[in-house]
C-alpha atoms as a PDB file:
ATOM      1  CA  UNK A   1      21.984 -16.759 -19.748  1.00  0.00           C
ATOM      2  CA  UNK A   2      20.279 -16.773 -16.551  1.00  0.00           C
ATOM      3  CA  UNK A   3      17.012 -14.323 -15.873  1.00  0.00           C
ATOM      4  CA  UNK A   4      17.415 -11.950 -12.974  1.00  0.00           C
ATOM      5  CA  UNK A   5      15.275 -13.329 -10.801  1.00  0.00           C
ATOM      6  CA  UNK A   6      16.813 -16.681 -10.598  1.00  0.00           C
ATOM      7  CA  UNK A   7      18.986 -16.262  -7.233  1.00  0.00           C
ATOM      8  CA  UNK A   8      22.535 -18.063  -8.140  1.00  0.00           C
ATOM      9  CA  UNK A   9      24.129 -19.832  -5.444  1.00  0.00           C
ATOM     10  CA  UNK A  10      27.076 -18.563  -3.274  1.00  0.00           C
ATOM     11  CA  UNK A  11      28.770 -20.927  -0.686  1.00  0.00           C
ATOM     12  CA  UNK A  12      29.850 -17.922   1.218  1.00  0.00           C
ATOM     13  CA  UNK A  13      26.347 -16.773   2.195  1.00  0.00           C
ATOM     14  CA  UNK A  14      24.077 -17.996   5.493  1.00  0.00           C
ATOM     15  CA  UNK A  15      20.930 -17.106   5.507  1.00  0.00           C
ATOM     16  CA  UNK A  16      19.514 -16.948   9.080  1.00  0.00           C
ATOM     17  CA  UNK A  17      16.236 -17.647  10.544  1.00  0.00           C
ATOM     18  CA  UNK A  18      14.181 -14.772  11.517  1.00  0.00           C
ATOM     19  CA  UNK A  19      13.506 -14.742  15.514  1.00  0.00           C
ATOM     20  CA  UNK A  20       9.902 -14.084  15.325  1.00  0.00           C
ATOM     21  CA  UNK A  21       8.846 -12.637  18.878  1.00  0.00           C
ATOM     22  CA  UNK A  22       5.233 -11.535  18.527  1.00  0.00           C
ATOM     23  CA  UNK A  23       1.970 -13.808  17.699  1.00  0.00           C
ATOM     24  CA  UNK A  24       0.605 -12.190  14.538  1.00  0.00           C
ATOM     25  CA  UNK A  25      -3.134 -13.463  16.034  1.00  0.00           C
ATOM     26  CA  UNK A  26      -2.281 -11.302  19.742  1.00  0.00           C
ATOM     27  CA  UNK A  27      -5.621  -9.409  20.257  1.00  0.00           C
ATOM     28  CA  UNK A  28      -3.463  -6.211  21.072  1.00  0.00           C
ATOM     29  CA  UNK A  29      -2.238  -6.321  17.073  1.00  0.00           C
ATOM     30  CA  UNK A  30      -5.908  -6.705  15.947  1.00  0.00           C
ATOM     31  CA  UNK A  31      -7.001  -3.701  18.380  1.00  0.00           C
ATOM     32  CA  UNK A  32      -4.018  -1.834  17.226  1.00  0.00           C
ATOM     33  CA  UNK A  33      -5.927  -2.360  13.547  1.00  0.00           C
ATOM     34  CA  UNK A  34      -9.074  -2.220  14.537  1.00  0.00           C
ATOM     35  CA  UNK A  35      -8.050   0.916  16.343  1.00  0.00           C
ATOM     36  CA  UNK A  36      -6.219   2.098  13.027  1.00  0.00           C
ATOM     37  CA  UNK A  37      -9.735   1.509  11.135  1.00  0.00           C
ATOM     38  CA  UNK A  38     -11.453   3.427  13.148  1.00  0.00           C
ATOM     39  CA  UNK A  39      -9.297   6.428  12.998  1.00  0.00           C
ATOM     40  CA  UNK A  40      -9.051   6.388   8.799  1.00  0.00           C
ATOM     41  CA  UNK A  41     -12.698   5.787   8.912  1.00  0.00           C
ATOM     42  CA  UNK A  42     -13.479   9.236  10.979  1.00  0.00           C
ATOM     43  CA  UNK A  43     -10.826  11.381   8.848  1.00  0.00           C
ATOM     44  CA  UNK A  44     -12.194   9.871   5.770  1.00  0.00           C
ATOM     45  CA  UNK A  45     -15.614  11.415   7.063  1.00  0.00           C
ATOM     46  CA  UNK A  46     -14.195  14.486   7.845  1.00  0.00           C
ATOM     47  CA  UNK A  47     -12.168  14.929   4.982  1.00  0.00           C
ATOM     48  CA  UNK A  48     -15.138  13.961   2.542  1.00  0.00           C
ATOM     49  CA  UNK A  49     -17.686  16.344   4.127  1.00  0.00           C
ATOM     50  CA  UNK A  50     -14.558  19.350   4.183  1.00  0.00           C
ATOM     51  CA  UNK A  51     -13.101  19.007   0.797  1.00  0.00           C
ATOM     52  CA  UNK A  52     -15.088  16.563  -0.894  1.00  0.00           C
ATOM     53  CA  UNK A  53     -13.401  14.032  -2.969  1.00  0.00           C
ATOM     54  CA  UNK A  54      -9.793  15.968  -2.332  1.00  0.00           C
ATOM     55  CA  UNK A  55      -9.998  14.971   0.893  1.00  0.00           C
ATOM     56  CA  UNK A  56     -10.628  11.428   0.096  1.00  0.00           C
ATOM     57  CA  UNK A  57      -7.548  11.412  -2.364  1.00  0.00           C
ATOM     58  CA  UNK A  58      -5.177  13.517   0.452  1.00  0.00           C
ATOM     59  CA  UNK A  59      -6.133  10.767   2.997  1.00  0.00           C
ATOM     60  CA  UNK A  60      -5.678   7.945   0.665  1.00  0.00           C
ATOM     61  CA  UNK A  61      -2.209   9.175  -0.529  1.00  0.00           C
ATOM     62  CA  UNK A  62      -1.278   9.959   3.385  1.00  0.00           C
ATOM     63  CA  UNK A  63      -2.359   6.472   4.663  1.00  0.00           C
ATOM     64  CA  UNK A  64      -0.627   4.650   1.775  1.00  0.00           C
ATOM     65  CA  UNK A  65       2.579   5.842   3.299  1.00  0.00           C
ATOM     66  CA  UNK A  66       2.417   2.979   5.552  1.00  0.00           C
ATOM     67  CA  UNK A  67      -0.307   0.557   4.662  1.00  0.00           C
ATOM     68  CA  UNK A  68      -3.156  -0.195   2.031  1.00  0.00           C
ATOM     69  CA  UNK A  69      -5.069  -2.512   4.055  1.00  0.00           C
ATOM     70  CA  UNK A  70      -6.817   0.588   6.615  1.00  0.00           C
ATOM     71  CA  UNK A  71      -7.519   2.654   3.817  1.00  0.00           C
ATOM     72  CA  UNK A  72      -9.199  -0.136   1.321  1.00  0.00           C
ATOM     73  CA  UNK A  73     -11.183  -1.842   4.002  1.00  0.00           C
ATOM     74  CA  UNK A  74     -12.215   2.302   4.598  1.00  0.00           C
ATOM     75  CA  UNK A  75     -13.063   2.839   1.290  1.00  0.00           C
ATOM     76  CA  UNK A  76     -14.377  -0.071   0.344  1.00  0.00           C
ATOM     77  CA  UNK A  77     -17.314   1.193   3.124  1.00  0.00           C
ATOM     78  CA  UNK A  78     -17.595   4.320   2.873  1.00  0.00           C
ATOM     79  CA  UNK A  79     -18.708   3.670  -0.764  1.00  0.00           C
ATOM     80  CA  UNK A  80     -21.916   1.720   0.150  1.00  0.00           C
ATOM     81  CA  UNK A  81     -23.077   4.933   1.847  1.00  0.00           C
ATOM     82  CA  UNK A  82     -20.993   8.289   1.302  1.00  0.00           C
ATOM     83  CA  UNK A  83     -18.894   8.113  -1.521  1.00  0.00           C
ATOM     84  CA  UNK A  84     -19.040   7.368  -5.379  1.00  0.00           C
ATOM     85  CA  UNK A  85     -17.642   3.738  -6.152  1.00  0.00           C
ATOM     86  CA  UNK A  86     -15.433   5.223  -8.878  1.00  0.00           C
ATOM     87  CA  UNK A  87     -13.739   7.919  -5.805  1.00  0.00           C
ATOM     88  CA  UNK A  88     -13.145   4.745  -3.674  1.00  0.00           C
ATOM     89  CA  UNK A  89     -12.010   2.882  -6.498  1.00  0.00           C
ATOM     90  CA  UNK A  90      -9.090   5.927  -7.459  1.00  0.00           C
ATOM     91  CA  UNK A  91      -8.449   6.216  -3.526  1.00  0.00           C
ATOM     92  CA  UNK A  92      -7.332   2.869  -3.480  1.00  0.00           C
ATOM     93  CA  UNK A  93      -5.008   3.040  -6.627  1.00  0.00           C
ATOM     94  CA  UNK A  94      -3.672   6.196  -5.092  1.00  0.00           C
ATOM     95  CA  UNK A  95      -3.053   4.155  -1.975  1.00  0.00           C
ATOM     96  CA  UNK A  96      -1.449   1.108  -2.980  1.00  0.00           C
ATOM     97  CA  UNK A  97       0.296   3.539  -5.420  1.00  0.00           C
ATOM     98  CA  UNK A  98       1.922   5.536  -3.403  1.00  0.00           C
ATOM     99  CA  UNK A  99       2.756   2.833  -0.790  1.00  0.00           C
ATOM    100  CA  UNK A 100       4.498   0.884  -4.484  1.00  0.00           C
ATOM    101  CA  UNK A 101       6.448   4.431  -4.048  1.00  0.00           C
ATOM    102  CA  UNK A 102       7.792   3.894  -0.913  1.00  0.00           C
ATOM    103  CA  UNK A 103       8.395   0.047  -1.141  1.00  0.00           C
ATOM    104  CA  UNK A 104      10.858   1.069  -4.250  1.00  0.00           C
ATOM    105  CA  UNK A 105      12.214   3.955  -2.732  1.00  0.00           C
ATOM    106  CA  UNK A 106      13.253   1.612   0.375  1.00  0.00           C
ATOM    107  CA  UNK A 107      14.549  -0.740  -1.853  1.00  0.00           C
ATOM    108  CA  UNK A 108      16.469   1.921  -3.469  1.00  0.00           C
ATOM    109  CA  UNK A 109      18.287   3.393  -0.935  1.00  0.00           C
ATOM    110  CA  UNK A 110      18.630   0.297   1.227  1.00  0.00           C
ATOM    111  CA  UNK A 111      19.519  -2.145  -1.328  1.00  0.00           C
ATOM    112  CA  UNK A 112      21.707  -0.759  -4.247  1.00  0.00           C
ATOM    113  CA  UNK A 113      20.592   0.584  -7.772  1.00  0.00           C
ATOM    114  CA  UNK A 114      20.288  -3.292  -9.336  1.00  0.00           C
ATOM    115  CA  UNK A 115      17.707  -3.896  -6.477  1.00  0.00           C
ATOM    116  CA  UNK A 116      15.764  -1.185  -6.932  1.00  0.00           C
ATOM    117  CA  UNK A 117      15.360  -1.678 -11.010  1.00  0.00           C
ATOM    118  CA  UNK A 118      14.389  -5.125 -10.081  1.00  0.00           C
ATOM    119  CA  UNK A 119      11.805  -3.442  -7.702  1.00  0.00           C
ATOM    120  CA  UNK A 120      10.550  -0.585  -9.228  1.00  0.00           C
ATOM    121  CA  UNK A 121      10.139  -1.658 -12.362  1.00  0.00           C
ATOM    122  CA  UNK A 122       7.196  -4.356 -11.843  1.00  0.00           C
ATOM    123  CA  UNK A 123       5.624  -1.536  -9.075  1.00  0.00           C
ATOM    124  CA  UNK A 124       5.589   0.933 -12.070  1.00  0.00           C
ATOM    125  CA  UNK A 125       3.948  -1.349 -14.489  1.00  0.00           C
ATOM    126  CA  UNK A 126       1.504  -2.033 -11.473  1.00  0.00           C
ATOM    127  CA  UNK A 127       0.998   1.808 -11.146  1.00  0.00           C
ATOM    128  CA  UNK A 128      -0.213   2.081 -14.992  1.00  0.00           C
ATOM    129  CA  UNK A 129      -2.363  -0.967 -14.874  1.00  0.00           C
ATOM    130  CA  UNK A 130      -4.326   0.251 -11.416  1.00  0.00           C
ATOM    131  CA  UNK A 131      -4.902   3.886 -13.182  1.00  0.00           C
ATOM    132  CA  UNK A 132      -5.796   2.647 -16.809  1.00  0.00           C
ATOM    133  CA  UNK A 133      -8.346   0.456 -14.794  1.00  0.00           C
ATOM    134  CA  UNK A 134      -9.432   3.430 -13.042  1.00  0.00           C
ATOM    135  CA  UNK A 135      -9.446   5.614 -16.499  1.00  0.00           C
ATOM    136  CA  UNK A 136     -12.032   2.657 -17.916  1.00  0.00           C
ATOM    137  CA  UNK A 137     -14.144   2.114 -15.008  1.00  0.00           C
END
């Protein structure tokens, strides 16, 4: 038998090359970040010193709708001077769990069911291993 993950090979499928149009190392993508940093950085200030640690969970869940990288490089900071290590450390499991969330659901309801079991699976085994290292820390 073969294991899922082992693609089998059809002679009816092409598999195109991507047209890649942008430079990924265009300063107007690294502004765009540094821009995005910036912006995650100043609501995580403003959410800290409004609702405390909430805030720093709301913005964490919110940002890891679209992206983890912001939001850890954010955190990651903001725990040398504002926050506790072990709120940084949660905001960043919320993060990257909630963006897991959204890569299954996508894979879910643009793939079929098969793809997202195959998915969702190894993103919810993720999930319990990011908040069982938060639980020990």
């Amino acid at each position: 038998m073969v294991p899922f993950f082992v693609a089998r090979k059809s002679k009816s499928e092409q598999i195109s090359q991507p047209n890649i149009d942008q430079n990924p190392l265009d300063l107007s993508s690294a502004l765009i970040f540094g821009g995005l940093l910036v912006v995650i950085l100043l609501l995580g200030e403003f959410l800290k010193n409004a609702f405390g640690d909430a805030g720093v969970y709301a913005l964490a869940a919110a940002s890891g709708i679209a992206d983890v990288d912001a939001i850890t490089l954010s955190l990651t900071r903001m725990s040398t001077e504002s926050i506790d290590l072990s709120t940084a450390t949660l905001g960043i499991v919320i993060a990257a769990a909630v963006n897991n969330l959204v890569k299954s659901g996508m894979s879910w309801s643009i793939g079929n069911r098969q793809l997202g079991v195959y998915v969702g699976v190894p993103m919810v085994v993720s999930l319990g291993a990011g908040l069982a290292l938060v639980w020990f820390l």
